[in-house]
C-alpha atoms as a PDB file:
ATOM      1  CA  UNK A   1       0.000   0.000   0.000  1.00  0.00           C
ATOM      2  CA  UNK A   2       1.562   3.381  -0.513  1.00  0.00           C
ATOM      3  CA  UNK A   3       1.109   4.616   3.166  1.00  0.00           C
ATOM      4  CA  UNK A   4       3.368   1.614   3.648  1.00  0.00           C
ATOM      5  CA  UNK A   5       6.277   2.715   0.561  1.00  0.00           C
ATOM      6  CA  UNK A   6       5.770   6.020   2.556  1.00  0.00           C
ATOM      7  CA  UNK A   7       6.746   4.743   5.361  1.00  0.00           C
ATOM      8  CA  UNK A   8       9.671   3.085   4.811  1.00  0.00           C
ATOM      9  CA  UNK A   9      11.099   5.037   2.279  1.00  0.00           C
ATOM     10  CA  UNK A  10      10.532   7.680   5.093  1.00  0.00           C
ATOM     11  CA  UNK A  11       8.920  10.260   2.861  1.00  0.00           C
ATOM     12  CA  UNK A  12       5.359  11.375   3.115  1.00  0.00           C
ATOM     13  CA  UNK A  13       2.109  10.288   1.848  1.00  0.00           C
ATOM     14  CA  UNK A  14       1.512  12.935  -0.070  1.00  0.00           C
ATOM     15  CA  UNK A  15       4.985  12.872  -2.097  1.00  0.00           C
ATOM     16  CA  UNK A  16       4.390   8.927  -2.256  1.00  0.00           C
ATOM     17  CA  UNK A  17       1.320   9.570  -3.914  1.00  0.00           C
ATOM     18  CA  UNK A  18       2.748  12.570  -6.635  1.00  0.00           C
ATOM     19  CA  UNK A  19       5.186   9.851  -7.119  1.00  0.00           C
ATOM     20  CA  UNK A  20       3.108   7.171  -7.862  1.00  0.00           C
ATOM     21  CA  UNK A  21       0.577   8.991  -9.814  1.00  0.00           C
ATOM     22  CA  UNK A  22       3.549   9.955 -12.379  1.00  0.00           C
ATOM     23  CA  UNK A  23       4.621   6.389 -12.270  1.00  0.00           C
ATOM     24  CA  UNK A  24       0.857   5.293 -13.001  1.00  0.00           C
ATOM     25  CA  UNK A  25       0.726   7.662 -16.145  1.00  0.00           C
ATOM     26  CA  UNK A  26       3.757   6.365 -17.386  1.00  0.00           C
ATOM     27  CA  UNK A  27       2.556   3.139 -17.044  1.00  0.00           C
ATOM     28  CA  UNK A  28       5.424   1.395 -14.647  1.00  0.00           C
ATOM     29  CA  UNK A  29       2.784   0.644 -12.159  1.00  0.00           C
ATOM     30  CA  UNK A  30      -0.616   0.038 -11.629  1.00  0.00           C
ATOM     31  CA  UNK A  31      -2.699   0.978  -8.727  1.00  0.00           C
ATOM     32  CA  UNK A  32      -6.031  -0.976  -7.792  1.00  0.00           C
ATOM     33  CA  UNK A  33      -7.876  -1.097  -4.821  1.00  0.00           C
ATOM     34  CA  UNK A  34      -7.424  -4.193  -1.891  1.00  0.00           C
ATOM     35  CA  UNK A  35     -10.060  -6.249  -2.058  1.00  0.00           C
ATOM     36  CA  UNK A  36      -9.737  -6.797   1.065  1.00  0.00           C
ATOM     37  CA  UNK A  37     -10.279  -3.408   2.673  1.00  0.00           C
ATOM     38  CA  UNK A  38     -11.760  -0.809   0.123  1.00  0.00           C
ATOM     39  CA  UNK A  39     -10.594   2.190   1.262  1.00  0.00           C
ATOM     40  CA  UNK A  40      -6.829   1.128   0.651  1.00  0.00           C
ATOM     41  CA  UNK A  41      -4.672   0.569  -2.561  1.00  0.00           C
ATOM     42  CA  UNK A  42      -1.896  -1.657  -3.232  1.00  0.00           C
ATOM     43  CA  UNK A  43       0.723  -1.124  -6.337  1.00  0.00           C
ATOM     44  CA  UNK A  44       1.642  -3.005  -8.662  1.00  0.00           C
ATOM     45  CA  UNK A  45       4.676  -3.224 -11.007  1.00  0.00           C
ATOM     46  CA  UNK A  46       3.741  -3.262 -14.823  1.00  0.00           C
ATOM     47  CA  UNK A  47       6.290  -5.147 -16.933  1.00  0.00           C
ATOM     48  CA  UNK A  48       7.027  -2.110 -18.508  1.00  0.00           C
ATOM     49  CA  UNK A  49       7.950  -0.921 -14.498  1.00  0.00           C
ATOM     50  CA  UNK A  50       9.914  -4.776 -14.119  1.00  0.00           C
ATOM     51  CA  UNK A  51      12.070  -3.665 -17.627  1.00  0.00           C
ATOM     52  CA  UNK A  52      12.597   0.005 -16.306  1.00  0.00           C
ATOM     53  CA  UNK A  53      13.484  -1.184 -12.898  1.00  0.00           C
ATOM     54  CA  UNK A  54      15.868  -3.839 -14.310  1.00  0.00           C
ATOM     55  CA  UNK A  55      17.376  -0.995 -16.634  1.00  0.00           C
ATOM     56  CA  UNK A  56      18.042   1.585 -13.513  1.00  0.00           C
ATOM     57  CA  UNK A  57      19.801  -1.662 -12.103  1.00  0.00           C
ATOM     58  CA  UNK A  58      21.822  -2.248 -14.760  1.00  0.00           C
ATOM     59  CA  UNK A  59      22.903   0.969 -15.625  1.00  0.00           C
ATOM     60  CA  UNK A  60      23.828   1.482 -11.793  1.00  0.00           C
ATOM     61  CA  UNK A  61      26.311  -1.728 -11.495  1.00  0.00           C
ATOM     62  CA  UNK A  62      29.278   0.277 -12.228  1.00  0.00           C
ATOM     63  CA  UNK A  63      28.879   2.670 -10.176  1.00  0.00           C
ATOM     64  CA  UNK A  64      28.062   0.146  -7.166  1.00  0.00           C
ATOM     65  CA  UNK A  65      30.460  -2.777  -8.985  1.00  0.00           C
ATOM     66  CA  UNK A  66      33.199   0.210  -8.381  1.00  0.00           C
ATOM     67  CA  UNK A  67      32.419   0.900  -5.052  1.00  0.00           C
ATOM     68  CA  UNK A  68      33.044  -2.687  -3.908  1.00  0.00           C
ATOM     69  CA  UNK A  69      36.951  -2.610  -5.318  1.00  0.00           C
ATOM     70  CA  UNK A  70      37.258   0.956  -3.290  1.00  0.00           C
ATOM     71  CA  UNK A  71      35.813  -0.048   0.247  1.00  0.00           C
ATOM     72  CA  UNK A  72      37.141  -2.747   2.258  1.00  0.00           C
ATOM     73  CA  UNK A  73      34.993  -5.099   3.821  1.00  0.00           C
ATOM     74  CA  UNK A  74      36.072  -3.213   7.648  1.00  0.00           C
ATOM     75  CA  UNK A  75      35.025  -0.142   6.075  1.00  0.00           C
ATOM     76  CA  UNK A  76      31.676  -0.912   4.943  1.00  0.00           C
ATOM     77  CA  UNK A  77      31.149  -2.549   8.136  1.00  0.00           C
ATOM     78  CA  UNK A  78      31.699   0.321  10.091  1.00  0.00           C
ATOM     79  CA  UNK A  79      29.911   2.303   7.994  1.00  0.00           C
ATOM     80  CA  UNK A  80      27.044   0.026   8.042  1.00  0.00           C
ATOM     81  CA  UNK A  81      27.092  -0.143  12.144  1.00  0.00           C
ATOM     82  CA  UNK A  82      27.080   4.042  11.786  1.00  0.00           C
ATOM     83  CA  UNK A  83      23.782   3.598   9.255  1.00  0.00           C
ATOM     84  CA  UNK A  84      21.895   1.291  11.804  1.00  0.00           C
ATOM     85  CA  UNK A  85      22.898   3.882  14.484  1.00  0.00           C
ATOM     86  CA  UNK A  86      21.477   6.887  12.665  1.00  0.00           C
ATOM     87  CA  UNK A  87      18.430   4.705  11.463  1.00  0.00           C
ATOM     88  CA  UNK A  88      17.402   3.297  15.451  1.00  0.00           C
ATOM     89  CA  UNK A  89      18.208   7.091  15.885  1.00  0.00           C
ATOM     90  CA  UNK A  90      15.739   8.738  13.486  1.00  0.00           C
ATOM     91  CA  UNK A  91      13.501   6.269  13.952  1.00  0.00           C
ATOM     92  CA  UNK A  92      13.136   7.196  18.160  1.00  0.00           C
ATOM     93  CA  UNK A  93      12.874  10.590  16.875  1.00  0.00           C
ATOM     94  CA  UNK A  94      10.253  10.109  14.773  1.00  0.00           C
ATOM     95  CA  UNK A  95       8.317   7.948  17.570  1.00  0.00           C
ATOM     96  CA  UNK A  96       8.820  10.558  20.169  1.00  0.00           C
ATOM     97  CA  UNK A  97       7.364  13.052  17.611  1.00  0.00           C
ATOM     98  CA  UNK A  98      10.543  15.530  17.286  1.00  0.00           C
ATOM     99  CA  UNK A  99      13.845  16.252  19.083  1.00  0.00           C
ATOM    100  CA  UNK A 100      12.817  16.587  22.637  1.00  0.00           C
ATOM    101  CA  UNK A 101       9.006  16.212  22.298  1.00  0.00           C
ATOM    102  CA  UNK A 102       7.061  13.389  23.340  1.00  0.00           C
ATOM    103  CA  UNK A 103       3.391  12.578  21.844  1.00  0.00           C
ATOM    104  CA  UNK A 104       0.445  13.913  23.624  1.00  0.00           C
END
């Protein structure tokens, strides 16, 4: 559902929704309502979306194909614990509703 791609791409609903309208008329995806609760929609990738999406991959392996020569595997680990930190810490930020506020 797109409050869900919202969520975890951490953007809003209302961007998510922009977003996937453009992707709609462009025909990548294709938007229907959940049969099993009618007041939600799910998405759904188009195989003209699968052969875009597999295109963006494949245009981006040399980019990420170079990144694994450059960084050791110590320095993408660190870097990954410092990414988890950040995320657990956005994420309490986020649940206590801003930097020193707490929810009503």
């Amino acid at each position: 559902p797109p409050a869900e791609i919202a969520s975890r791409l951490r953007m809003s609903r209302g961007a998510v929704t922009h977003l996937l309208q453009r992707m709609e008329a462009l025909g990548w995806i294709r938007l229907a309502g959940d049969d099993r609760d009618g007041r939600r929609k799910q998405v759904f990738l188009t195989p003209e979306g699968a052969r875009m999406a597999r295109a963006a991959a494949t245009a981006l392996r040399p980019g990420t194909d170079r990144l694994k020569i450059d960084l050791n595997d110590n320095y993408l680990k660190e870097g990954l614990a410092f990414l988890q930190a950040l995320r657990r810490s956005l994420e309490s930020l986020n649940a206590d509703d801003g930097p020193g506020g707490s929810r009503p």
